[in-house]
N, C-alpha and C. Protein backbone atom coordinates (compact mmCIF):
# COMPACT_ATOMS: atom_id res chain seq x y z
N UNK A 1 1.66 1.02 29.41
CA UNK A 1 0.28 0.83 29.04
C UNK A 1 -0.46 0.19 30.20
N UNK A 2 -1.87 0.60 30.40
CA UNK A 2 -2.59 -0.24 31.34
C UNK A 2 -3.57 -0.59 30.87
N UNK A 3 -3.59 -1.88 31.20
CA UNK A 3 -4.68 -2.25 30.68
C UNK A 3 -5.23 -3.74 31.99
N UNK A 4 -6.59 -4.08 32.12
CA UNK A 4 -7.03 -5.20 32.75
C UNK A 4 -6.90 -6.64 32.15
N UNK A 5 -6.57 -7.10 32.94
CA UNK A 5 -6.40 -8.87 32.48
C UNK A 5 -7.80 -9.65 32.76
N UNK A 6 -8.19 -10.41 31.90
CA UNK A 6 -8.96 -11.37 32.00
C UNK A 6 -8.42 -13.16 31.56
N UNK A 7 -9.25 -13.85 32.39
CA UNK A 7 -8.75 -15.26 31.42
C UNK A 7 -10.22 -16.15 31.48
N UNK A 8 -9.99 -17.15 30.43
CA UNK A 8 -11.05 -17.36 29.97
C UNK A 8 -11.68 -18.52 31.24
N UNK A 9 -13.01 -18.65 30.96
CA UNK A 9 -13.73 -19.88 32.32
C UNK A 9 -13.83 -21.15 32.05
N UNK A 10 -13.07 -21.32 31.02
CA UNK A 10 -12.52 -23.07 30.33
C UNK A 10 -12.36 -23.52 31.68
N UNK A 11 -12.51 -24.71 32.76
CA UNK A 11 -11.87 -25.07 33.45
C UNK A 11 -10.71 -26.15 33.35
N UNK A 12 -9.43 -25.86 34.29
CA UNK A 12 -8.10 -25.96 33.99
C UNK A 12 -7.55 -25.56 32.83
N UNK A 13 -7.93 -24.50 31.84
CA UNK A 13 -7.43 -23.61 30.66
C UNK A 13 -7.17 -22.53 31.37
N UNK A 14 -6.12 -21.49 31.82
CA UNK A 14 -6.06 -19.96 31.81
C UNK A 14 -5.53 -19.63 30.91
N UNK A 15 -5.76 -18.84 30.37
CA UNK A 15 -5.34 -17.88 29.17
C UNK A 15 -5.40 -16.37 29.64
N UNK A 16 -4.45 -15.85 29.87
CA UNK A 16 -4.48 -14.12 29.88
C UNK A 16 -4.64 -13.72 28.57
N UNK A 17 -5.01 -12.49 28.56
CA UNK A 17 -5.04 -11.43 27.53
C UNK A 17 -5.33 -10.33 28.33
N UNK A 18 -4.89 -9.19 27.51
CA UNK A 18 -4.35 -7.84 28.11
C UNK A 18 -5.60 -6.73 27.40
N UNK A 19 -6.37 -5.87 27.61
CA UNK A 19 -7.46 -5.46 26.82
C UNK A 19 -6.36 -3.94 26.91
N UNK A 20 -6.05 -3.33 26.34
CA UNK A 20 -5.90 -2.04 25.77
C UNK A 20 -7.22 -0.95 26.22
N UNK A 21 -6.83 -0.29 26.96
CA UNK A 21 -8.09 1.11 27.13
C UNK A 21 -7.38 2.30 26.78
N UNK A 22 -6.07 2.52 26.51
CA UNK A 22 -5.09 3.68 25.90
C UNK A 22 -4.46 3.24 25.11
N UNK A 23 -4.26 4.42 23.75
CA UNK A 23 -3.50 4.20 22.44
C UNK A 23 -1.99 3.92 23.41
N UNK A 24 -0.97 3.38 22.38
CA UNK A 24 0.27 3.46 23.47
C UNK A 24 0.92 4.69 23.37
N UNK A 25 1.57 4.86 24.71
CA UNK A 25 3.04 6.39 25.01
C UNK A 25 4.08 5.65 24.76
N UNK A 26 5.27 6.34 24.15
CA UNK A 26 6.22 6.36 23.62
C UNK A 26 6.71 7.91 24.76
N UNK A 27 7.16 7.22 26.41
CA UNK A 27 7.74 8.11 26.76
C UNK A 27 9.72 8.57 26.55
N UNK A 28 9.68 9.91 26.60
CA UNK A 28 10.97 10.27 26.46
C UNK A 28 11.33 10.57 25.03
N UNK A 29 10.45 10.47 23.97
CA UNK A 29 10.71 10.54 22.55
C UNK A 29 9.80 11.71 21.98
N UNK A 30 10.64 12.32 20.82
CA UNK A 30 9.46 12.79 19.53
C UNK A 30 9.21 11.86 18.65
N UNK A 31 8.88 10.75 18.88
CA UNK A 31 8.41 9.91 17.63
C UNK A 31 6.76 10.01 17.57
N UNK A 32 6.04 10.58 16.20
CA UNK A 32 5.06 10.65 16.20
C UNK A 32 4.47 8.73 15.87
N UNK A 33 3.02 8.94 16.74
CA UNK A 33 2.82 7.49 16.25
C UNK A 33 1.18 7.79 16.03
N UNK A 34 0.34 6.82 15.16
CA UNK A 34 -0.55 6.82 15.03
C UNK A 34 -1.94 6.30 16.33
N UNK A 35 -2.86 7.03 16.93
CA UNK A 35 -3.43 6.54 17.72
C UNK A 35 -4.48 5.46 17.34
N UNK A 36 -4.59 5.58 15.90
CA UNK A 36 -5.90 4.65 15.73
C UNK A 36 -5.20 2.98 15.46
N UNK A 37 -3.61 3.32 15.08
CA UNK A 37 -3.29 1.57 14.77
C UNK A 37 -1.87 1.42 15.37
N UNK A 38 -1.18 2.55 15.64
CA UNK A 38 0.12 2.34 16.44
C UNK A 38 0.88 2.43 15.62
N UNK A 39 0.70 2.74 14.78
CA UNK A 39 1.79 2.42 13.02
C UNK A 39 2.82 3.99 13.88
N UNK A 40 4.27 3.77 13.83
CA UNK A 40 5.13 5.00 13.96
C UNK A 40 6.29 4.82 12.93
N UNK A 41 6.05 4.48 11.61
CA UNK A 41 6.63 4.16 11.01
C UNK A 41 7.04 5.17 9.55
N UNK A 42 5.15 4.61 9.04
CA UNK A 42 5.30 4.82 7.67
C UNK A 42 4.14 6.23 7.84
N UNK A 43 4.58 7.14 6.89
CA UNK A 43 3.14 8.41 7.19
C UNK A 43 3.83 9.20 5.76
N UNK A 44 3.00 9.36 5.43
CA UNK A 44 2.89 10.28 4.37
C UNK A 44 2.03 11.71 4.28
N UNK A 45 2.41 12.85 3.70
CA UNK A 45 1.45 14.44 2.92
C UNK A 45 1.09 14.09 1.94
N UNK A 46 0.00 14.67 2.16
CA UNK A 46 -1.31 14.71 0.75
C UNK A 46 -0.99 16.57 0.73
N UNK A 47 -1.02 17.12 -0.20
CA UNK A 47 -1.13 18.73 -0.56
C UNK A 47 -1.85 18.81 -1.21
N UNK A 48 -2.99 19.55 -1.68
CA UNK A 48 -3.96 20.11 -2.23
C UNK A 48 -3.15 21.33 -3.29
N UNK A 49 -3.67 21.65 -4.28
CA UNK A 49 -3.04 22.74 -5.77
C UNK A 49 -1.47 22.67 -5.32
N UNK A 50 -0.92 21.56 -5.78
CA UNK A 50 0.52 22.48 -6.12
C UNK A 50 1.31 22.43 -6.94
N UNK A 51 1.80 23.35 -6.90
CA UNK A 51 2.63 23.66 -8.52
C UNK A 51 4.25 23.38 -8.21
N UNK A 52 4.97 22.85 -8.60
CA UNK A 52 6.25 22.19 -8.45
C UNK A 52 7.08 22.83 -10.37
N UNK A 53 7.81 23.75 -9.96
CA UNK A 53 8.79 24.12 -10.73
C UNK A 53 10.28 23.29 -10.86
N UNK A 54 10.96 22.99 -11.24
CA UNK A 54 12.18 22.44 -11.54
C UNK A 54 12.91 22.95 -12.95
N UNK A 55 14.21 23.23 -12.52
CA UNK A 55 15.08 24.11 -13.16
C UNK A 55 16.32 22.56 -13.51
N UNK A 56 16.57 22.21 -14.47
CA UNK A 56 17.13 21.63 -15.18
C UNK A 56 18.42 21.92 -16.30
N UNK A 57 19.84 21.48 -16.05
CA UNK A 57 20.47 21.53 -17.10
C UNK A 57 20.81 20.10 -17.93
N UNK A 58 20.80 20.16 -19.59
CA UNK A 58 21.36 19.14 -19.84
C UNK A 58 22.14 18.51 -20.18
N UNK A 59 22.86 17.56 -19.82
CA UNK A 59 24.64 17.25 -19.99
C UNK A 59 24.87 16.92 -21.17
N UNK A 60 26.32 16.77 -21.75
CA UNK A 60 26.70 16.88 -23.06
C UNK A 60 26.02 15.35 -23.24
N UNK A 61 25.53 14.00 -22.56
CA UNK A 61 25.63 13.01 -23.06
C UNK A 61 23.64 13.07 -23.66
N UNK A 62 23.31 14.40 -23.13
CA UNK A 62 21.51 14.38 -23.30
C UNK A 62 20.72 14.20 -22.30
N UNK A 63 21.44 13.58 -21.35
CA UNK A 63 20.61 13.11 -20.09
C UNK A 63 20.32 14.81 -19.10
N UNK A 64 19.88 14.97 -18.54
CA UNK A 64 19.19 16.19 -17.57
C UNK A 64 19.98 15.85 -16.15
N UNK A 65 20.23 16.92 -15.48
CA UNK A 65 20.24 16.96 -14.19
C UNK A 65 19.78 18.09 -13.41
N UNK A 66 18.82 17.74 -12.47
CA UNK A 66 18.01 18.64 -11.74
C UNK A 66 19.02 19.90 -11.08
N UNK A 67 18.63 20.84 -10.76
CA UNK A 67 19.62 22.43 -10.53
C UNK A 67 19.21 22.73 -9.38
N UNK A 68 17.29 23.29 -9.20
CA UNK A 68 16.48 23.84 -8.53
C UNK A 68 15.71 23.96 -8.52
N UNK A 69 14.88 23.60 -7.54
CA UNK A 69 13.27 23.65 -7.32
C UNK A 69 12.56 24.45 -6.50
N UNK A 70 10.75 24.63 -6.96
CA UNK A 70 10.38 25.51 -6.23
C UNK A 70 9.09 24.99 -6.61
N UNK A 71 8.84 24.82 -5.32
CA UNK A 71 7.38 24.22 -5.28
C UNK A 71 6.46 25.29 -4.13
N UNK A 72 5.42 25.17 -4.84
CA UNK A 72 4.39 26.53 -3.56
C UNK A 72 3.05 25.21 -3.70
N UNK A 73 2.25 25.54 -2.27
CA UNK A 73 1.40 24.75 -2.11
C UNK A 73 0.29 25.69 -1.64
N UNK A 74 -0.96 25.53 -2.69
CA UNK A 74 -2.14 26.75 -2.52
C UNK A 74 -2.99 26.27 -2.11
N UNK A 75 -3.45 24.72 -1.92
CA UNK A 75 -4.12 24.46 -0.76
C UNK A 75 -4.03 23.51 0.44
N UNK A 76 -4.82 22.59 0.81
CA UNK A 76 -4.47 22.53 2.17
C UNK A 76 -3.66 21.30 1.91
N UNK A 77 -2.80 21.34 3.02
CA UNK A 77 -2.21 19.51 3.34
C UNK A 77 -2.46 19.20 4.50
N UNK A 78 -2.45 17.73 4.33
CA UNK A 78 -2.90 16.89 5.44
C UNK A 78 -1.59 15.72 5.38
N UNK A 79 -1.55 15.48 6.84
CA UNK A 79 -0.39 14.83 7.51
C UNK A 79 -1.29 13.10 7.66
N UNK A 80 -1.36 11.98 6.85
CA UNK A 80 -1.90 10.63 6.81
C UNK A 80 -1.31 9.92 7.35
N UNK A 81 -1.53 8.93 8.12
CA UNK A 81 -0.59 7.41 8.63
C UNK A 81 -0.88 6.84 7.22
N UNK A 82 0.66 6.25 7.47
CA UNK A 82 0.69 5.19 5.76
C UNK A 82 0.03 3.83 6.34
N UNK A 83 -0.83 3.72 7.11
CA UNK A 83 -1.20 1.97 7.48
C UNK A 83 -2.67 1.99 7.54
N UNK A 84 -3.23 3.07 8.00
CA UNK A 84 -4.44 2.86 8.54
C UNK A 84 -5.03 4.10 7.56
N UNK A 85 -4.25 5.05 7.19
CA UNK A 85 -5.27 6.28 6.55
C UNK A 85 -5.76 7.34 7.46
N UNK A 86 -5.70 7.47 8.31
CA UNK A 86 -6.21 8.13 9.45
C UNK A 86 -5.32 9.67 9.40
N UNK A 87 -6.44 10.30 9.99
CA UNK A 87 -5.82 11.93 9.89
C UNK A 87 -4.90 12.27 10.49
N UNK A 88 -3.72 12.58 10.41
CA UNK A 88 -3.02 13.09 11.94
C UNK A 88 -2.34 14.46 11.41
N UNK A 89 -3.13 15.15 11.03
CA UNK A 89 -2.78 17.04 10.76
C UNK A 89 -2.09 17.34 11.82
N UNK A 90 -3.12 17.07 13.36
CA UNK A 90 -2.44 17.76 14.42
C UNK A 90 -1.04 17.24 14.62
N UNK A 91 -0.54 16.76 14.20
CA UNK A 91 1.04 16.07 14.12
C UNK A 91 1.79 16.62 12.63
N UNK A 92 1.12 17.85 11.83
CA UNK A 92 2.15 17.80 11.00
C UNK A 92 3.38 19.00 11.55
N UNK A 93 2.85 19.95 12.10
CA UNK A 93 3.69 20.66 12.80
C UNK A 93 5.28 20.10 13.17
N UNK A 94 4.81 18.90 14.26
CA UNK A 94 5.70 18.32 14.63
C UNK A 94 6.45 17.41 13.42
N UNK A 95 5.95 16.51 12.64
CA UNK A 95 6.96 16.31 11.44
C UNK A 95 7.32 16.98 10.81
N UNK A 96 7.38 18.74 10.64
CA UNK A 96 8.04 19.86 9.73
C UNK A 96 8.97 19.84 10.44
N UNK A 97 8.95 20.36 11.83
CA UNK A 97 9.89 20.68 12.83
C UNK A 97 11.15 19.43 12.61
N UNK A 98 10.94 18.18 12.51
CA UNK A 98 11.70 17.35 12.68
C UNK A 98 12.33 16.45 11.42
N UNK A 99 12.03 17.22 10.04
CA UNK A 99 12.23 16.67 9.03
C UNK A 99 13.60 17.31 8.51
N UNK A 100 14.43 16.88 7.98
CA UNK A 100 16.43 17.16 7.64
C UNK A 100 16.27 16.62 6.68
């Protein structure tokens, strides 16, 4: 990161601080991170119409256990940072690609 140092004109006080003029790089990685708060953590999809099927059998004791699912999504999704709210669509690509 680069950023300029200033310190304050207290005399005999210096104090640095570092001002930020670029979100931070995370070189050598696919870790997506958020530019508006740095959050590379927490992120969540929002999907627009979708319909989520689940195929269910139930065991002799009554209780259910899930079989198979099938979910279709008819409108749009959007890729959110879980901290700040902020859009990051152009990054969902890259979290499909990298999701197991």
């Amino acid at each position: 990161m680069q950023g300029e140092t200033k310190s304050t004109k207290r005399p005999g006080v210096k104090k640095r601080f570092i001002i930020n003029k670029r979100a931070p790089f995370y070189g050598g990685t696919n870790r997506i991170f958020c530019p508006v708060c740095g959050n590379d953590e927490d992120f969540w999809e929002h999907a627009e119409g979708v319909t989520i099927k689940t195929r269910y059998i139930q065991n002799e004791d009554g209780s259910f256990t899930p079989v198979a699912d099938d979910t279709q999504v008819f409108g749009e999704i959007k890729f959110i940072c879980g901290k700040c709210g902020a859009d990051l669509s152009e990054y969902h690509k890259q979290f499909l690609e990298m999701l197991f």
